[in-house]
PDB file of N, CA and C in Angstrom:
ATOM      1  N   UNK A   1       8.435   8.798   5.683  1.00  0.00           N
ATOM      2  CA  UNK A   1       9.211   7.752   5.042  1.00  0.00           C
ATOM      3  C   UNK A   1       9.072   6.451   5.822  1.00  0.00           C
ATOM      4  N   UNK A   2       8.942   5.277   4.972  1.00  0.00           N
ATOM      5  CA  UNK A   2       9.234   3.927   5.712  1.00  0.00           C
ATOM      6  C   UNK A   2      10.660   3.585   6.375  1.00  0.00           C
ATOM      7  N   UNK A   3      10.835   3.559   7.030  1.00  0.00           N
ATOM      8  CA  UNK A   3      12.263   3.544   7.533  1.00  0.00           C
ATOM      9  C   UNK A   3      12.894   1.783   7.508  1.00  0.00           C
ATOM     10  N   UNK A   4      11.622   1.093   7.773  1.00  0.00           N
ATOM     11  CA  UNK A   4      11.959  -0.754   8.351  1.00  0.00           C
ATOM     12  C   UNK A   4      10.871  -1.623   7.787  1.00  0.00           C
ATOM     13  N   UNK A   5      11.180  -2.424   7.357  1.00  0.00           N
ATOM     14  CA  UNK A   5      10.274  -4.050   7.569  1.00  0.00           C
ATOM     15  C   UNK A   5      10.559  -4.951   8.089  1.00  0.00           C
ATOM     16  N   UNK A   6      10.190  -5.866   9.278  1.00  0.00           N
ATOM     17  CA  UNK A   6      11.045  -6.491   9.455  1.00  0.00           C
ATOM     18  C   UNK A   6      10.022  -7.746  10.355  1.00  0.00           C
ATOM     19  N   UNK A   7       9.800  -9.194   9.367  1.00  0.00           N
ATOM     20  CA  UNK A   7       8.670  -9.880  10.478  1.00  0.00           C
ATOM     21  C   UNK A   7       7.285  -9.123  11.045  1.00  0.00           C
ATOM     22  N   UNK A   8       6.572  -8.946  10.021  1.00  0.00           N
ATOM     23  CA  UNK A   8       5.254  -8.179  10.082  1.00  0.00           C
ATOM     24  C   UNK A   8       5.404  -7.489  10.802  1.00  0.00           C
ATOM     25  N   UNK A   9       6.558  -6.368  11.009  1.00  0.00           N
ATOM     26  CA  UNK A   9       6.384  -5.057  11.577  1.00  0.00           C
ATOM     27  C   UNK A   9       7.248  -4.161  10.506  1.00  0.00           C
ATOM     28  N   UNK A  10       6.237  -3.027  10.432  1.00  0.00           N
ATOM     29  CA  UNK A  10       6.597  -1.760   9.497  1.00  0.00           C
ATOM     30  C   UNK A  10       6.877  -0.316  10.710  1.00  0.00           C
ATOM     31  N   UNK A  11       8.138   0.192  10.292  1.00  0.00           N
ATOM     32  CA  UNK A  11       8.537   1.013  11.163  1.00  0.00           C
ATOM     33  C   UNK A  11       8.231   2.044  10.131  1.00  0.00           C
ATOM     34  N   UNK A  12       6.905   3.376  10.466  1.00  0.00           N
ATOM     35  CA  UNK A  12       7.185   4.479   9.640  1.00  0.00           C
ATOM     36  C   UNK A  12       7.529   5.727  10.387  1.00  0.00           C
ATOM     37  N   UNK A  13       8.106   6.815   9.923  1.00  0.00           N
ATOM     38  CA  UNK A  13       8.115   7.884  10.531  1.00  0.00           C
ATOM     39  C   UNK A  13       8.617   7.686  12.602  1.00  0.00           C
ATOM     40  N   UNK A  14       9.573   6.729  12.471  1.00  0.00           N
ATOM     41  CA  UNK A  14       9.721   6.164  13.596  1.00  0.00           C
ATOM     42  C   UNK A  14       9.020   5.434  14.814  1.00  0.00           C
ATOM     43  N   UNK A  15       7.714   5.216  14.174  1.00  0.00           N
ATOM     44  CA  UNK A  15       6.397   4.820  14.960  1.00  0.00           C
ATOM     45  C   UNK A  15       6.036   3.131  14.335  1.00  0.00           C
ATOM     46  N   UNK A  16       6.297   1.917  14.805  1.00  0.00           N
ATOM     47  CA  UNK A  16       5.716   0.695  14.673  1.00  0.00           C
ATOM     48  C   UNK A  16       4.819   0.440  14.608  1.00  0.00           C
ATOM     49  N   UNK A  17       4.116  -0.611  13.554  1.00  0.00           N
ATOM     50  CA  UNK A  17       2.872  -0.645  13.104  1.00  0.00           C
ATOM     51  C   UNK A  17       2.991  -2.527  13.297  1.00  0.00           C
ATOM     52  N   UNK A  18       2.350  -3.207  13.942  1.00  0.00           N
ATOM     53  CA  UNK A  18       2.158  -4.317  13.332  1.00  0.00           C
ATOM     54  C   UNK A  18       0.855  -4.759  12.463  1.00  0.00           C
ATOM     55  N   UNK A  19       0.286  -4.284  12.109  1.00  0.00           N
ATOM     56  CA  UNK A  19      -1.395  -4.303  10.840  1.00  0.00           C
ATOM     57  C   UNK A  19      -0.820  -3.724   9.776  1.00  0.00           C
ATOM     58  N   UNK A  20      -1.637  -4.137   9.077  1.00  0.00           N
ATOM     59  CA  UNK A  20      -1.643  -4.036   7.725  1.00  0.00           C
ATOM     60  C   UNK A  20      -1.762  -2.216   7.985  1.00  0.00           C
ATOM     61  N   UNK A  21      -1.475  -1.382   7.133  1.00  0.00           N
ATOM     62  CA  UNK A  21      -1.418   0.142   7.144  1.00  0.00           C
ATOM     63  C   UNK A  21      -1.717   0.680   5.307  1.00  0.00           C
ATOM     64  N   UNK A  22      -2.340   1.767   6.195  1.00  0.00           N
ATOM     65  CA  UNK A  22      -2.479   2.739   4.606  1.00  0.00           C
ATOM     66  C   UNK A  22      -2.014   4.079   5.083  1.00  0.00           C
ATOM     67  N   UNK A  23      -1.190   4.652   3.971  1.00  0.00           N
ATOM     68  CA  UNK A  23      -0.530   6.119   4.069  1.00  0.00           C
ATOM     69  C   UNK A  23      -1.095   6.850   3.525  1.00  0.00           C
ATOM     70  N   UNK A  24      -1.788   7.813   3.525  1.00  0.00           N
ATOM     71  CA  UNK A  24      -2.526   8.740   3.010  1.00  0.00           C
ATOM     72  C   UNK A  24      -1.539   9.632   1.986  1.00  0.00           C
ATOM     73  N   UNK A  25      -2.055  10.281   1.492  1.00  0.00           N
ATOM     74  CA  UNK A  25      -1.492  11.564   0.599  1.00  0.00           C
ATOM     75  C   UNK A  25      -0.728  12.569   1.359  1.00  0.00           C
ATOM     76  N   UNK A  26      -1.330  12.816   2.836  1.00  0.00           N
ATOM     77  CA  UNK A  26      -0.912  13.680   3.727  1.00  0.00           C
ATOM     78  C   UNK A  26       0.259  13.016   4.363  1.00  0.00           C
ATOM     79  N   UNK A  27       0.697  11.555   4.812  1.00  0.00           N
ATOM     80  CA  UNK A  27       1.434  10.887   5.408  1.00  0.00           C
ATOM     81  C   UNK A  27       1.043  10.300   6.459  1.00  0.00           C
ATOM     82  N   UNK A  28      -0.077  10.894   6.988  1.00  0.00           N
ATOM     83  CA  UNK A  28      -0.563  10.005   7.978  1.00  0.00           C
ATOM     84  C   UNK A  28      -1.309   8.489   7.736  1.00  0.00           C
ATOM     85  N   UNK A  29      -1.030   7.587   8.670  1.00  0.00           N
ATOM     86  CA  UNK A  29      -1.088   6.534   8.750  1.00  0.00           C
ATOM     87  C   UNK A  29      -2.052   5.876   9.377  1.00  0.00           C
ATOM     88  N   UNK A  30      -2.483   4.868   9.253  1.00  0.00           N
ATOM     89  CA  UNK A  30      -3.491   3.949   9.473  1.00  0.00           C
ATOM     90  C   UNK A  30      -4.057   2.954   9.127  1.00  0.00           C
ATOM     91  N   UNK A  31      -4.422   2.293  10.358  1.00  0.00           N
ATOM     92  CA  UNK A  31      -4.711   0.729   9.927  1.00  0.00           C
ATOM     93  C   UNK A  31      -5.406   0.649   8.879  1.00  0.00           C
ATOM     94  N   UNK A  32      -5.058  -0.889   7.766  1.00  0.00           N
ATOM     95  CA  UNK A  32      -5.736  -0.674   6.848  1.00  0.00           C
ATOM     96  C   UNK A  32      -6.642  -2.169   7.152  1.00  0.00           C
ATOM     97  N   UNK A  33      -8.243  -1.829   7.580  1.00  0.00           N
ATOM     98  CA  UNK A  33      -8.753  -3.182   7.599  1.00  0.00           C
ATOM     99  C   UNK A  33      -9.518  -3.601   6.423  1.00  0.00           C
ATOM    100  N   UNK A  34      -8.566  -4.308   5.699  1.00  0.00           N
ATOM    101  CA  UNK A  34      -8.980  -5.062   4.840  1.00  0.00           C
ATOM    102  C   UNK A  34     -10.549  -5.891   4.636  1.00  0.00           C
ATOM    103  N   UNK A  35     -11.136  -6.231   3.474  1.00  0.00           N
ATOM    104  CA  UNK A  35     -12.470  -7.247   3.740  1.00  0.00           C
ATOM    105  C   UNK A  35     -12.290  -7.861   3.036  1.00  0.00           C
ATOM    106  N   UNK A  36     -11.318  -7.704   2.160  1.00  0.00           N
ATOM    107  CA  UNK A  36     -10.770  -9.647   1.342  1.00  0.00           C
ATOM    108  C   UNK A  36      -9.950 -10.088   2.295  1.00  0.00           C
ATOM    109  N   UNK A  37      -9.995 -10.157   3.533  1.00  0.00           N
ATOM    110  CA  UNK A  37      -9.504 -11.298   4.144  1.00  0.00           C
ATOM    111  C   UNK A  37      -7.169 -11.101   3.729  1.00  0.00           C
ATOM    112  N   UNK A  38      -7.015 -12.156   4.617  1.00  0.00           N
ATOM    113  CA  UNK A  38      -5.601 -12.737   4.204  1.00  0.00           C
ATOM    114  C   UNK A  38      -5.084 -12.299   3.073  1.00  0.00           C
ATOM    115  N   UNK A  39      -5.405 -13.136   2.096  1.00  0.00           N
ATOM    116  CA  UNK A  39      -4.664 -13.284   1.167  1.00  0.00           C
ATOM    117  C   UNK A  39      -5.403 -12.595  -0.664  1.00  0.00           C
ATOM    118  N   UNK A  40      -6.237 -11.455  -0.221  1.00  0.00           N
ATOM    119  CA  UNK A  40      -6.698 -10.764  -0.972  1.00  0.00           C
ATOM    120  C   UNK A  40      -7.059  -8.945  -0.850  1.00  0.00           C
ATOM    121  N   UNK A  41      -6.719  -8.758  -1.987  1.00  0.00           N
ATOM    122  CA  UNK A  41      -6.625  -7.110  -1.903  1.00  0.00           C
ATOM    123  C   UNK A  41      -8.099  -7.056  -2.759  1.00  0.00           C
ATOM    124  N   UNK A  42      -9.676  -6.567  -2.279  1.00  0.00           N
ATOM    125  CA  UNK A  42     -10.540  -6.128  -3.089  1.00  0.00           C
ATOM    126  C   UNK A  42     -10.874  -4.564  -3.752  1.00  0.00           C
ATOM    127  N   UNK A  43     -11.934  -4.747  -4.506  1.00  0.00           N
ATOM    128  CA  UNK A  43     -11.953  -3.021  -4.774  1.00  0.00           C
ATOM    129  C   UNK A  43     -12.682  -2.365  -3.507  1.00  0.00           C
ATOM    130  N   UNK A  44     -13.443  -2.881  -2.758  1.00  0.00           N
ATOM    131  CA  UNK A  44     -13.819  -1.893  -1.443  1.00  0.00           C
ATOM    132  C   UNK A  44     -12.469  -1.883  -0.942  1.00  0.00           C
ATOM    133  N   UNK A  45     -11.465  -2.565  -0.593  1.00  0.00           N
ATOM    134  CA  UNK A  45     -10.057  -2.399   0.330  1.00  0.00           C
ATOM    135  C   UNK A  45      -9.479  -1.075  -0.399  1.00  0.00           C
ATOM    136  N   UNK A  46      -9.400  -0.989  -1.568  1.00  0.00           N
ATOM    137  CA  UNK A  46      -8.992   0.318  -2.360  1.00  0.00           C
ATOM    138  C   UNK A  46      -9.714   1.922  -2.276  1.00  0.00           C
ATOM    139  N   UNK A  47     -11.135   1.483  -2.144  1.00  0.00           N
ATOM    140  CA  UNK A  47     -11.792   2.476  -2.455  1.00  0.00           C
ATOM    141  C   UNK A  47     -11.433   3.829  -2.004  1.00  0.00           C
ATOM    142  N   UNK A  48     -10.979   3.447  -0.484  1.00  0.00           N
ATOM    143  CA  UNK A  48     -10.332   5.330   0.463  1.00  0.00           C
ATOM    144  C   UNK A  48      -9.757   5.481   0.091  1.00  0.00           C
ATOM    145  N   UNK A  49      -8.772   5.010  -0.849  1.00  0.00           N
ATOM    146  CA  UNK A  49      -7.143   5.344  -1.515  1.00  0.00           C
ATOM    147  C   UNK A  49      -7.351   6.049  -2.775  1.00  0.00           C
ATOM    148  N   UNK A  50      -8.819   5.470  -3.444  1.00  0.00           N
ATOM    149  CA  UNK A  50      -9.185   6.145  -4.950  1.00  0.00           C
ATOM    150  C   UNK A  50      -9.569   7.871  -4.636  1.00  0.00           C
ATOM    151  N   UNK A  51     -10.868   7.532  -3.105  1.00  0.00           N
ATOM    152  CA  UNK A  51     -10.990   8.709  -3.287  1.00  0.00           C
ATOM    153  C   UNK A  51      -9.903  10.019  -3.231  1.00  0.00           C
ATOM    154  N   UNK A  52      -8.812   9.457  -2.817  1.00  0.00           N
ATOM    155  CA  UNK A  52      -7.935  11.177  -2.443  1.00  0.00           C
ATOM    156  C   UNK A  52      -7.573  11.054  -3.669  1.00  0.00           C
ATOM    157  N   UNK A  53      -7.071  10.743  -4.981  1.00  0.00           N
ATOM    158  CA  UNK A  53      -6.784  11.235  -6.304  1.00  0.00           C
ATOM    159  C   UNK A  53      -5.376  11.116  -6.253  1.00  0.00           C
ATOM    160  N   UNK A  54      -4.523  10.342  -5.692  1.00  0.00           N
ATOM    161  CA  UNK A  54      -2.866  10.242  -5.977  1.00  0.00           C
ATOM    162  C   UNK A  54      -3.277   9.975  -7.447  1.00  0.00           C
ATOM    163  N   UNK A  55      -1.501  10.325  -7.296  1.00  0.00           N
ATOM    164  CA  UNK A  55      -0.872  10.538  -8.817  1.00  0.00           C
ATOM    165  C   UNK A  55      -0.653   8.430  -8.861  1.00  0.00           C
ATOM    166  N   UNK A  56      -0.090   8.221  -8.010  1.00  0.00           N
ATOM    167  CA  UNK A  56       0.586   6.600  -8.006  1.00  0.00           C
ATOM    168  C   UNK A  56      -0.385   5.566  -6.342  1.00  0.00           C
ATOM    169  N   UNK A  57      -0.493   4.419  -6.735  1.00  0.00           N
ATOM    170  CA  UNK A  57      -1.150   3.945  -5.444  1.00  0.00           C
ATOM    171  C   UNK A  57       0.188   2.689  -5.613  1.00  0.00           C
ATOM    172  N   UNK A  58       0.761   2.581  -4.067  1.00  0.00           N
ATOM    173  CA  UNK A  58       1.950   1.734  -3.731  1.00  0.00           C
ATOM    174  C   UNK A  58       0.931   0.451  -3.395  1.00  0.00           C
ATOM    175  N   UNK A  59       1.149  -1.023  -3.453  1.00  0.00           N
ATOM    176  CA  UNK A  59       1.111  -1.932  -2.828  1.00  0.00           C
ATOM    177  C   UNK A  59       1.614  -2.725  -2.653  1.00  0.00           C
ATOM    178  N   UNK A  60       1.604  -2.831  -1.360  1.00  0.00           N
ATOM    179  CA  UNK A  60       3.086  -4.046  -1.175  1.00  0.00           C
ATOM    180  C   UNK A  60       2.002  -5.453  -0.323  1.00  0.00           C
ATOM    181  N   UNK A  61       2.149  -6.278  -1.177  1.00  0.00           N
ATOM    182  CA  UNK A  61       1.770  -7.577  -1.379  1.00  0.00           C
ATOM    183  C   UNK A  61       2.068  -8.657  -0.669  1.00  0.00           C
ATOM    184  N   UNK A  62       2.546  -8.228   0.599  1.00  0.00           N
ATOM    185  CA  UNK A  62       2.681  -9.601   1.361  1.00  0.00           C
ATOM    186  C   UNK A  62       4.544  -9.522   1.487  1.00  0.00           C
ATOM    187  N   UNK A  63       5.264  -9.948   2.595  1.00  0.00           N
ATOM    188  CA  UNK A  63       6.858 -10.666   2.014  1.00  0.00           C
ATOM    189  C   UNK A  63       7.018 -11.340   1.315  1.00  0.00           C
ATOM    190  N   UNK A  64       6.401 -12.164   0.981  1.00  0.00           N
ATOM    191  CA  UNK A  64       6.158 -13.448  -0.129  1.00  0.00           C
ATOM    192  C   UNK A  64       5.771 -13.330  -1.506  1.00  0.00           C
ATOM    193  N   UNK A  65       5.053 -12.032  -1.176  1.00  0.00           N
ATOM    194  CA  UNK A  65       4.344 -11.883  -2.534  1.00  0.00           C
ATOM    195  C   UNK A  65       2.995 -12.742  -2.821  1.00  0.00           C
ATOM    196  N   UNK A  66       2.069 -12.703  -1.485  1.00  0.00           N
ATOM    197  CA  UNK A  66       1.230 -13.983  -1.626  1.00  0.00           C
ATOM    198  C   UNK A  66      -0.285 -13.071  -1.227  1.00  0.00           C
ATOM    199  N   UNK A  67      -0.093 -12.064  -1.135  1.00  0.00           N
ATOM    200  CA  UNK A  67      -1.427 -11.671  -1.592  1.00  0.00           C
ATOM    201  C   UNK A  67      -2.054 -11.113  -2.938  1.00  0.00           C
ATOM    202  N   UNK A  68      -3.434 -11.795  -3.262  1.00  0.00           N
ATOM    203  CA  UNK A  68      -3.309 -11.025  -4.484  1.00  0.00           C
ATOM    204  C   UNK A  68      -4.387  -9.691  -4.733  1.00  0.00           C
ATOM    205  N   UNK A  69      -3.789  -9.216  -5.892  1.00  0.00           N
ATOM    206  CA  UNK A  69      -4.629  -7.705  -6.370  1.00  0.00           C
ATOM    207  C   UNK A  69      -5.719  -8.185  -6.743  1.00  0.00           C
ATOM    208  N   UNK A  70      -6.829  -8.356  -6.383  1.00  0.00           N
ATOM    209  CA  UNK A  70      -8.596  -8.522  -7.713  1.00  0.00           C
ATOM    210  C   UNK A  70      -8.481  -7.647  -8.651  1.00  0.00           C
ATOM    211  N   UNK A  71      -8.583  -8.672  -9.480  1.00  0.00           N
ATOM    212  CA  UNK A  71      -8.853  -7.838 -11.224  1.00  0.00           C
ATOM    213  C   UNK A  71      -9.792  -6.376 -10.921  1.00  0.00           C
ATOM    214  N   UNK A  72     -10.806  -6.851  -9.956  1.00  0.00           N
ATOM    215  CA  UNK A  72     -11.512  -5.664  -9.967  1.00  0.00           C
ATOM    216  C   UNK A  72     -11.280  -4.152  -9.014  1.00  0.00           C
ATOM    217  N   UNK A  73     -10.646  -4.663  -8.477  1.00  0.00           N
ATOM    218  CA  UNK A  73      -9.587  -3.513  -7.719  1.00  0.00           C
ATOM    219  C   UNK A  73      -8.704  -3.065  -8.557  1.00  0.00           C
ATOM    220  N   UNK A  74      -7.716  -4.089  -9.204  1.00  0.00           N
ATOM    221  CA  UNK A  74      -6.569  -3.143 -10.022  1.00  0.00           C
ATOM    222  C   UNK A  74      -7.740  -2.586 -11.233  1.00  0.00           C
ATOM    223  N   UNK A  75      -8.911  -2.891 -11.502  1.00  0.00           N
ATOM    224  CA  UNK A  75      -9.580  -2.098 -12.488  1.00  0.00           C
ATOM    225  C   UNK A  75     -10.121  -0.728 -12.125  1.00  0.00           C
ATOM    226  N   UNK A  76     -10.491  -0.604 -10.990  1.00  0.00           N
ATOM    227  CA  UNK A  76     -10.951   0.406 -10.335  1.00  0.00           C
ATOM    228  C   UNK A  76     -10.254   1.444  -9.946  1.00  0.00           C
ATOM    229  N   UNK A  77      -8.861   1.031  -9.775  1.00  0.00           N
ATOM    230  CA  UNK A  77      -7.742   2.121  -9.711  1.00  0.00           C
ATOM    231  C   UNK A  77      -6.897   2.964 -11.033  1.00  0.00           C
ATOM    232  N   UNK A  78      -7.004   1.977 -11.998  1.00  0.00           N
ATOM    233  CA  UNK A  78      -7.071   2.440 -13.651  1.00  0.00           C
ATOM    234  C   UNK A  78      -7.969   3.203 -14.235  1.00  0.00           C
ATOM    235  N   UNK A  79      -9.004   2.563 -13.836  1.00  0.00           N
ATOM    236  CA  UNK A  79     -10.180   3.290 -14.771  1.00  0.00           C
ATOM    237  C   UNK A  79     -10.074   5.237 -14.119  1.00  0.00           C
ATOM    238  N   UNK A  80      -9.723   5.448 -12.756  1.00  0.00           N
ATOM    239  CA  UNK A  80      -9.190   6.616 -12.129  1.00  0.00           C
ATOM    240  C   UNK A  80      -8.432   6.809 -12.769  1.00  0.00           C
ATOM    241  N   UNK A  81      -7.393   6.722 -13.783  1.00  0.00           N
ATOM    242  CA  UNK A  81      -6.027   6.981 -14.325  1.00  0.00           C
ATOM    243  C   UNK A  81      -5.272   7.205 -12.897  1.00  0.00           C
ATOM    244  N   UNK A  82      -5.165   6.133 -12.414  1.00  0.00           N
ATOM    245  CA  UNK A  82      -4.247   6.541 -11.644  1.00  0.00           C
ATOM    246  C   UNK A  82      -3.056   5.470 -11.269  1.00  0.00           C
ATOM    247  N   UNK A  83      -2.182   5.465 -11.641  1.00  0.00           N
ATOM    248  CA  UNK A  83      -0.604   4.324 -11.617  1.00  0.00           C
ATOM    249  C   UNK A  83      -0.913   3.410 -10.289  1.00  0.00           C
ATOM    250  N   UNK A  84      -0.707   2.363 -10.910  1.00  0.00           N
ATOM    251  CA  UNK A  84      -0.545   1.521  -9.973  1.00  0.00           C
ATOM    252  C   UNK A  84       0.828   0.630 -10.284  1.00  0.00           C
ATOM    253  N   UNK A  85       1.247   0.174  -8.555  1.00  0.00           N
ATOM    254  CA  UNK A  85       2.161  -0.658  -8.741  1.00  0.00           C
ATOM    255  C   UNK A  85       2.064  -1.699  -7.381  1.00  0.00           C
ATOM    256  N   UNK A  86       2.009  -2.828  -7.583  1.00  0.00           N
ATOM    257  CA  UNK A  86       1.860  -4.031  -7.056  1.00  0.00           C
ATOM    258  C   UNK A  86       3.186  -4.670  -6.921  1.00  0.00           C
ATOM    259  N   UNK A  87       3.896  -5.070  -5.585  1.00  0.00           N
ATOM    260  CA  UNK A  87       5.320  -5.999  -5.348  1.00  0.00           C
ATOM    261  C   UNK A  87       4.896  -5.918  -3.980  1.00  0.00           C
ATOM    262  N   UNK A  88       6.194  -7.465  -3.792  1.00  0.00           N
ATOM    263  CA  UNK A  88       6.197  -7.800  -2.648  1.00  0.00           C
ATOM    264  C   UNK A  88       6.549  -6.614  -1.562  1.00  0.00           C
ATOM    265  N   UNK A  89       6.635  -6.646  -0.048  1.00  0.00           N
ATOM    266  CA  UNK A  89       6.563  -5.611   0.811  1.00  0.00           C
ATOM    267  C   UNK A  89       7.860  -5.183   0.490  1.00  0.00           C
ATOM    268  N   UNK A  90       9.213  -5.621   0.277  1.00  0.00           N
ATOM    269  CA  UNK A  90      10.185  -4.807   0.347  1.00  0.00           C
ATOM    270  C   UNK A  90      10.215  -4.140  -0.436  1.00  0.00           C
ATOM    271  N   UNK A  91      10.348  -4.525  -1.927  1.00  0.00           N
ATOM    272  CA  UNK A  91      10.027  -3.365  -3.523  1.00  0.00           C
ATOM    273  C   UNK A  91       8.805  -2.662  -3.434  1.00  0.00           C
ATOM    274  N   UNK A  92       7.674  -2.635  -2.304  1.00  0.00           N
ATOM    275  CA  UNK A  92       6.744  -2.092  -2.762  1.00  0.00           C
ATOM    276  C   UNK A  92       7.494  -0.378  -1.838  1.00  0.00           C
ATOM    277  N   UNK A  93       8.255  -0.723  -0.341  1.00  0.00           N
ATOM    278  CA  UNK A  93       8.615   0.362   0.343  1.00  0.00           C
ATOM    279  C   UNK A  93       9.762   0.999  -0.619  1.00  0.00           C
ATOM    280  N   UNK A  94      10.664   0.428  -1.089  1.00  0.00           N
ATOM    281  CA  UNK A  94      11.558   1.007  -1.907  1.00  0.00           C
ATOM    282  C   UNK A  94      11.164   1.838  -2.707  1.00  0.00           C
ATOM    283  N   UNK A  95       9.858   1.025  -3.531  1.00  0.00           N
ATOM    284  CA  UNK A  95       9.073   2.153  -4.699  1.00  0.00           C
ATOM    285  C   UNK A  95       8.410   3.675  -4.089  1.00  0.00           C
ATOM    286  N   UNK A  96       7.825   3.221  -3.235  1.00  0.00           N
ATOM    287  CA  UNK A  96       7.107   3.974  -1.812  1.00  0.00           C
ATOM    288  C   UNK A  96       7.970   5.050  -1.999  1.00  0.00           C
ATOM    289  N   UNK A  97       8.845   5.144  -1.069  1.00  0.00           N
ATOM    290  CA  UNK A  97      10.279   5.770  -0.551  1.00  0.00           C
ATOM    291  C   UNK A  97      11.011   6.473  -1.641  1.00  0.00           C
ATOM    292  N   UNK A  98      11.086   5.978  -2.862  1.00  0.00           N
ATOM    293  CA  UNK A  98      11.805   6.656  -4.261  1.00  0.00           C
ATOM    294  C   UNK A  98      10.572   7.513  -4.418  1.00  0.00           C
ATOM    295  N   UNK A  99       9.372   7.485  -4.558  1.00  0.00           N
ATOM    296  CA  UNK A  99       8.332   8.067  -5.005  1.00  0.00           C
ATOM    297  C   UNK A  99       8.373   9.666  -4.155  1.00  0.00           C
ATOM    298  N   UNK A 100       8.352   9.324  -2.645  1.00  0.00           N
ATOM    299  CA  UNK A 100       8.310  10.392  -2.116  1.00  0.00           C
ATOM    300  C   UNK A 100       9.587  11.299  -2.269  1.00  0.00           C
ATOM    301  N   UNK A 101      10.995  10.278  -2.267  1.00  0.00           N
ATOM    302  CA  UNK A 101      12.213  11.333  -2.607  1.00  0.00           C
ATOM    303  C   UNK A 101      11.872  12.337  -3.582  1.00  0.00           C
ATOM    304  N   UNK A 102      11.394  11.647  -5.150  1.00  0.00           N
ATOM    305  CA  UNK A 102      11.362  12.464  -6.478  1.00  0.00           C
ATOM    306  C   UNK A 102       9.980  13.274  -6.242  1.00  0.00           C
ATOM    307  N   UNK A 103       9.760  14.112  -5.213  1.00  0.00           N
ATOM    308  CA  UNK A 103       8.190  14.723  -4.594  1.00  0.00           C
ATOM    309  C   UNK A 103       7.402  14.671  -5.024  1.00  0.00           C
ATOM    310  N   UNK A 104       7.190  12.626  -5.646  1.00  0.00           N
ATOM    311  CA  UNK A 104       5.411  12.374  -5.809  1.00  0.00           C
ATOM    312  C   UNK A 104       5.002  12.501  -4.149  1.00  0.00           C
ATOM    313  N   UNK A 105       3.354  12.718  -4.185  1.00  0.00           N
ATOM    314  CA  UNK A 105       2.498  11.897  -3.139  1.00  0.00           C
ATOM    315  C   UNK A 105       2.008  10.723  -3.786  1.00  0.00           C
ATOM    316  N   UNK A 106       2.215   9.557  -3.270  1.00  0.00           N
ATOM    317  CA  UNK A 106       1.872   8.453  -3.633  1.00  0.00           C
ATOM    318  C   UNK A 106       0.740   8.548  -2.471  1.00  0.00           C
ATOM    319  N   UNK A 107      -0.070   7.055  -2.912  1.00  0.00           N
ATOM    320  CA  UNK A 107      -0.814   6.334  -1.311  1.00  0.00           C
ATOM    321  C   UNK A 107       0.217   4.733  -1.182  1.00  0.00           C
ATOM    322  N   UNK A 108       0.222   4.890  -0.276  1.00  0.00           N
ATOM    323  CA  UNK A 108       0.963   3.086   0.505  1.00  0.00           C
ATOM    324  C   UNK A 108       0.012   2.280   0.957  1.00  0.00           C
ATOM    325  N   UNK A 109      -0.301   1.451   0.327  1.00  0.00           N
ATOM    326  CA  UNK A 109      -1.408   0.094   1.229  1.00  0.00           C
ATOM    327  C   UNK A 109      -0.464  -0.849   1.275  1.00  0.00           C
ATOM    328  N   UNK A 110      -0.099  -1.340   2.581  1.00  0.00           N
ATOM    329  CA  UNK A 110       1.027  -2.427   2.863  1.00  0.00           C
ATOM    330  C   UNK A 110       0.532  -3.257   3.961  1.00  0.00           C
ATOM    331  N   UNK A 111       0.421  -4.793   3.252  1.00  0.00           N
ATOM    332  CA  UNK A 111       0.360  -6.085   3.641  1.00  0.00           C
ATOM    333  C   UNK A 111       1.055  -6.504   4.306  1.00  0.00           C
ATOM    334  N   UNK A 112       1.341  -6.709   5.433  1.00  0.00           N
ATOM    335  CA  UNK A 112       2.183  -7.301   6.841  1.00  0.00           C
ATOM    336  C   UNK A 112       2.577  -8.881   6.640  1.00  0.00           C
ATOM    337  N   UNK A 113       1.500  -9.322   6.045  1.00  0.00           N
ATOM    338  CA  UNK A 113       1.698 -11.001   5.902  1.00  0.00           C
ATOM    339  C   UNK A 113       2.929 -11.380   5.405  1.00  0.00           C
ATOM    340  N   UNK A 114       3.670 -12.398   5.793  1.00  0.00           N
ATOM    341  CA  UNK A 114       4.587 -13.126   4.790  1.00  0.00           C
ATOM    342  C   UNK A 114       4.305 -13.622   3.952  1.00  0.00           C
TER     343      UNK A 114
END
C-alpha cells in the first residue's frame, strides 16, 4: 500500500522513494526511468507495465497534474484491453490503494513532479 505523498516523496510499504516509481503486479517497487523526459509519459515508459497483463494500470501524473499521457501510450495500453486511469498523484494513490483494498492487482507508475 501507498501509505504518503508528500513534496516528491512517496512513502510505500514504509520504505521512501524520492523517483519517479513503478509497482509491479507483485508489489515490488522500482524506479521508474522514464524517456519522455519531465513532463511526458511515452509508450516505451509503459511498455514493462503492458507486459505483466494487469487487469488496471494506475498513473499518477505529476501533483499538478502536469505531466502528460502520449496518445500513443494511452493507445498501447487499450489496444491490451487493459483499464487505464490517469490523475494527478494524490487521486492516482487513492485509486491505487481502493484498487488493491477491492483485491485488484493493479500496476502504479507514479510521477514525483509537482
Amino acid at each position: 500500500m501507498i501509505e504518503n505523498y508528500k513534496s516528491g516523496i512517496i512513502t510505500i510499504d514504509g520504505k521512501e522513494y524520492q523517483n519517479d516509481v513503478l509497482i509491479k503486479l507483485d508489489g515490488q517497487v522500482e524506479l521508474w526511468m522514464r524517456t519522455g523526459g519531465g513532463k511526458r509519459v511515452t509508450k516505451e515508459d509503459v511498455i514493462e507495465a503492458v507486459k505483466q497483463q494487469p487487469e488496471q494500470i494506475v498513473i499518477g501524473t505529476g501533483a499538478n497534474d502536469t505531466v502528460e499521457v502520449a496518445d500513443e501510450a494511452r493507445q498501447h495500453i487499450i489496444d491490451q484491453k487493459i483499464n487505464l486511469s490517469t490523475e494527478p498523484i494524490g487521486r492516482a494513490i487513492e485509486k491505487y490503494n481502493q484498487l488493491k483494498q477491492d483485491g485488484k492487482q493493479p500496476i502504479g507508475l507514479f510521477v514525483l513532479a509537482e
